[in-house]
N, C-alpha and C. Protein backbone atom coordinates (compact mmCIF):
# COMPACT_ATOMS: atom_id res chain seq x y z
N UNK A 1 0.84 -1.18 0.00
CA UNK A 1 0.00 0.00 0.00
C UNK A 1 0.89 1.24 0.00
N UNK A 2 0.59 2.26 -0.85
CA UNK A 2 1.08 3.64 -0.67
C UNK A 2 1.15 4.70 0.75
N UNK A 3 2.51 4.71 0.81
CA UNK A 3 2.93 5.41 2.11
C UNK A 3 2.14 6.78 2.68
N UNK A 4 1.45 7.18 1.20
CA UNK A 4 0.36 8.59 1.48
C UNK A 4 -0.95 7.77 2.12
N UNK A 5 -1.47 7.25 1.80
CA UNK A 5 -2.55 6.39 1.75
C UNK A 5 -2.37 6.04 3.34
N UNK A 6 -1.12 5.31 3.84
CA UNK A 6 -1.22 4.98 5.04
C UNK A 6 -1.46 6.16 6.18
N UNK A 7 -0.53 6.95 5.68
CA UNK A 7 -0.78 8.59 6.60
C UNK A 7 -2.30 8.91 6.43
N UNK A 8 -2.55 8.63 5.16
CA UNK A 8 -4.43 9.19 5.17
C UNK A 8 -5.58 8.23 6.05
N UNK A 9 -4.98 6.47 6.46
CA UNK A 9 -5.49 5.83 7.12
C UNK A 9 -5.27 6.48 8.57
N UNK A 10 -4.18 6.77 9.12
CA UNK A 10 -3.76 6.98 10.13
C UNK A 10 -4.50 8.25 10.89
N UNK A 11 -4.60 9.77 10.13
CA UNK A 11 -5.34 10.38 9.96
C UNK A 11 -6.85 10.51 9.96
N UNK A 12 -7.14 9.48 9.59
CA UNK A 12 -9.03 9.10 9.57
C UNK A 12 -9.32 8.45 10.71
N UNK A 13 -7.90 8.06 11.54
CA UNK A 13 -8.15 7.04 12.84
C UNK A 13 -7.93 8.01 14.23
N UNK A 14 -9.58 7.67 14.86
CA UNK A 14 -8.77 7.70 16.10
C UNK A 14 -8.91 6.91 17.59
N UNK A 15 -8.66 7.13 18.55
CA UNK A 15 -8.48 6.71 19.25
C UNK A 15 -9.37 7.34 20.80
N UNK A 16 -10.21 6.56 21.58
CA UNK A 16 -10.95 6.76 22.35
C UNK A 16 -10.07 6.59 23.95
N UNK A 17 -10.80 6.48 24.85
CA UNK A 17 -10.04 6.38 26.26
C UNK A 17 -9.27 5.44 26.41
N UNK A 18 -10.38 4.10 25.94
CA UNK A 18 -9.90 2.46 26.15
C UNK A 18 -9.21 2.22 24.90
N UNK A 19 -8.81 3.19 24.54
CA UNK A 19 -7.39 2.80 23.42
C UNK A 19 -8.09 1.87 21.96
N UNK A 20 -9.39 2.31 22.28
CA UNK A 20 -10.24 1.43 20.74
C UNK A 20 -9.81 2.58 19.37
N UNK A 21 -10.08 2.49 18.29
CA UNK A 21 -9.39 2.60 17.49
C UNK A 21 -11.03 2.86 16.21
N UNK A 22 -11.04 4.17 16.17
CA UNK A 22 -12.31 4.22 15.12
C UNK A 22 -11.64 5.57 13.62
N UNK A 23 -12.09 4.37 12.61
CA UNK A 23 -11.87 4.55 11.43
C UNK A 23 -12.79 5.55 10.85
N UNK A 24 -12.67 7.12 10.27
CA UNK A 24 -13.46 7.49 9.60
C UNK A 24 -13.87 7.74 8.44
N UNK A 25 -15.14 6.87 7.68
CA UNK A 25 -14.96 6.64 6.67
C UNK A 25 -15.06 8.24 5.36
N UNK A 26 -15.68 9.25 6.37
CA UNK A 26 -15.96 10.55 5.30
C UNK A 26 -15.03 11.30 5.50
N UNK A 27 -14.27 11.25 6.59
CA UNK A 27 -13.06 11.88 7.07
C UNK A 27 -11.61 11.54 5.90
N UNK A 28 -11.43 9.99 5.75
CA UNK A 28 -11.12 9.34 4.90
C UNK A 28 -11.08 9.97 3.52
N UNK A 29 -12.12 9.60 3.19
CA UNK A 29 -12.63 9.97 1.72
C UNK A 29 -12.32 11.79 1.34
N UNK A 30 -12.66 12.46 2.34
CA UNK A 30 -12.71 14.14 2.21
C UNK A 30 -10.91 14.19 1.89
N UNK A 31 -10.41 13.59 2.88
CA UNK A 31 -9.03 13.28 2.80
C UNK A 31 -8.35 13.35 1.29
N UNK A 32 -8.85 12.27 0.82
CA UNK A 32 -8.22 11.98 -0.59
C UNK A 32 -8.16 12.71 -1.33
N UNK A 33 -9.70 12.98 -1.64
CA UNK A 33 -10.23 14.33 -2.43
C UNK A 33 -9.49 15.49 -1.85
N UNK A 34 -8.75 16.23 -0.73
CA UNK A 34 -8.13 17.26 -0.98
C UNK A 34 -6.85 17.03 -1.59
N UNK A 35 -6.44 15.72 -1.37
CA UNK A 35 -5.02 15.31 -1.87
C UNK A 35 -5.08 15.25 -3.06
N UNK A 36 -6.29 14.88 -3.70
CA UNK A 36 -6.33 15.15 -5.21
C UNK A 36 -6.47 16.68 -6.02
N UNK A 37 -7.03 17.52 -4.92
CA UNK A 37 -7.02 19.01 -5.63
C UNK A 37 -5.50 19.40 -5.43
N UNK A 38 -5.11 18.92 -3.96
CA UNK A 38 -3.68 19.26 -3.75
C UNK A 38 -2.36 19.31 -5.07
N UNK A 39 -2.64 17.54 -5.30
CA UNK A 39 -1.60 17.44 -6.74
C UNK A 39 -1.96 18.14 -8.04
N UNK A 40 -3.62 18.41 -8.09
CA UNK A 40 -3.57 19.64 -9.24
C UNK A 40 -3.28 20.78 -9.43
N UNK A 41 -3.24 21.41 -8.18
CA UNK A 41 -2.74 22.73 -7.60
C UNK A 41 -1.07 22.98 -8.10
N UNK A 42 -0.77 21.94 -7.35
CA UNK A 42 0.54 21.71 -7.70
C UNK A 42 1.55 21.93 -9.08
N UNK A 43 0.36 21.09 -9.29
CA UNK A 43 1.20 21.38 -11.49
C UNK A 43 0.66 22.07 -11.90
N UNK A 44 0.03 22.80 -11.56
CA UNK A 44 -0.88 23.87 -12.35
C UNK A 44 0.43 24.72 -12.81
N UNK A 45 0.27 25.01 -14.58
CA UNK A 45 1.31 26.21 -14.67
C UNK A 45 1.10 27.60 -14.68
N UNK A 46 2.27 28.06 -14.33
CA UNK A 46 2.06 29.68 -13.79
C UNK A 46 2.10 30.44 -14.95
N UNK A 47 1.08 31.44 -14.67
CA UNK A 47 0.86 32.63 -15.40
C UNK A 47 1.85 33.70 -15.72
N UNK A 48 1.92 34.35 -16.92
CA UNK A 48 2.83 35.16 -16.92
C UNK A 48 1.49 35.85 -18.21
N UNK A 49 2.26 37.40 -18.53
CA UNK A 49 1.84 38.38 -19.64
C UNK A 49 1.91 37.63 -21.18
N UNK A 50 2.74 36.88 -20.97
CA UNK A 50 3.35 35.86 -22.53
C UNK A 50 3.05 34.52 -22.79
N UNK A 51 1.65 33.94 -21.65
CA UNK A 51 1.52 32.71 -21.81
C UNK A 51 0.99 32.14 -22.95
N UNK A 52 1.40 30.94 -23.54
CA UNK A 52 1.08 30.53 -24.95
C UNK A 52 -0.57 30.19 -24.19
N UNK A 53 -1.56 29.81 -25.45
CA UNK A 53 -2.58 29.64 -25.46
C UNK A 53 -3.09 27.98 -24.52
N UNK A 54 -2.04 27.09 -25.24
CA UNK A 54 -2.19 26.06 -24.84
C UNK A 54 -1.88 25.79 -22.93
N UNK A 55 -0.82 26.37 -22.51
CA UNK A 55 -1.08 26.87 -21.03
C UNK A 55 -2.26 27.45 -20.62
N UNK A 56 -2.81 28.30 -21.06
CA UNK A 56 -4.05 28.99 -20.45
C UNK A 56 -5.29 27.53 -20.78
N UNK A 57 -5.18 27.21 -21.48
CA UNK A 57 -6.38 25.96 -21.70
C UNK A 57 -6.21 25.09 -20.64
N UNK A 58 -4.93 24.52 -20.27
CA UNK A 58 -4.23 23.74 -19.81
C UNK A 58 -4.78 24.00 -17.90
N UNK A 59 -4.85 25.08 -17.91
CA UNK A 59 -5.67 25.80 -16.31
C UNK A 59 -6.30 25.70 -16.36
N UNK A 60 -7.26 26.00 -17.62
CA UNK A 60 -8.41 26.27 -17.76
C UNK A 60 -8.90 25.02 -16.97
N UNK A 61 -8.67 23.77 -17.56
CA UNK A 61 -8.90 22.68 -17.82
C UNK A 61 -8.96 22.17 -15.80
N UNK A 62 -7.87 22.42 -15.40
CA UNK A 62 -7.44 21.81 -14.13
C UNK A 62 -7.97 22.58 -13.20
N UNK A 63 -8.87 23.62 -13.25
CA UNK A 63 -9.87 24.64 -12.03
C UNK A 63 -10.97 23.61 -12.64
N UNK A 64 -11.34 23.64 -13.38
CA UNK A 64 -12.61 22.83 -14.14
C UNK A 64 -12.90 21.60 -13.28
N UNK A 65 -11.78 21.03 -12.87
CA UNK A 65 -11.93 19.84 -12.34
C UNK A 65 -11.64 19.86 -10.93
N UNK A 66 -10.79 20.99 -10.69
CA UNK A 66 -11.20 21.31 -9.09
C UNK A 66 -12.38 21.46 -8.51
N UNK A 67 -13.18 22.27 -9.49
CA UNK A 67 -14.31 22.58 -9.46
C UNK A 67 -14.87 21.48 -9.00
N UNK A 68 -15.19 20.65 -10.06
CA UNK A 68 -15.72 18.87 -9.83
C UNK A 68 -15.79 18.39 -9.08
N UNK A 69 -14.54 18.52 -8.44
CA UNK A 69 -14.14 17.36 -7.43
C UNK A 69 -14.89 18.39 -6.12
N UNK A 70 -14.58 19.11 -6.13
CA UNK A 70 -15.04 20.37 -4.74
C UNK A 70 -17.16 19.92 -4.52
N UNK A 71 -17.29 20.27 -6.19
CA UNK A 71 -18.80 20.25 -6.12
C UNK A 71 -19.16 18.63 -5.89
N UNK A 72 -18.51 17.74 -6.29
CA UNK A 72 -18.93 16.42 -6.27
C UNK A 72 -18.77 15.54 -4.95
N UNK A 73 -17.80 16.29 -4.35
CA UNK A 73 -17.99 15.79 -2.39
C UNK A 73 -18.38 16.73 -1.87
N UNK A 74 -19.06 17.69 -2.07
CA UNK A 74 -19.94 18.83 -1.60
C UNK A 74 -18.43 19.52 -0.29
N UNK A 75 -17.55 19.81 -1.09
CA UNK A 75 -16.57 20.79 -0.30
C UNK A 75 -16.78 22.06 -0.49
């Protein structure tokens, strides 16, 4: 299993008095989904006065789907 994935298990877990151990499954999930806007954020390329066209589409494209993902787990 992926070492992010485990931090995102670890994260969704917690822990009560008697040391029981509760998994959350929307906590979880909300999880991922920011990690997924996270890595689009990420590569998104930067703007300048001289950007070719295909960059500006290229954003265009990756808010579009931030969008998505934001509206589609109701973030």
């Amino acid at each position: 299993m992926n070492e992010r994935i485990k931090e995102l298990i670890e994260q969704a877990t917690t822990e009560d008095f008697d040391s029981f151990r509760y998994f959350d499954k929307q906590k979880f999930a909300e999880l991922i989904a920011k990690e997924c806007i996270g890595i689009i954020n990420k590569n998104m390329p930067t703007c300048n006065c001289k950007e070719e066209y295909d960059n500006l589409y290229r954003r265009a494209g990756r808010f579009d789907a931030i969008e998505e993902i934001e509206k589609y787990f109701g973030m």
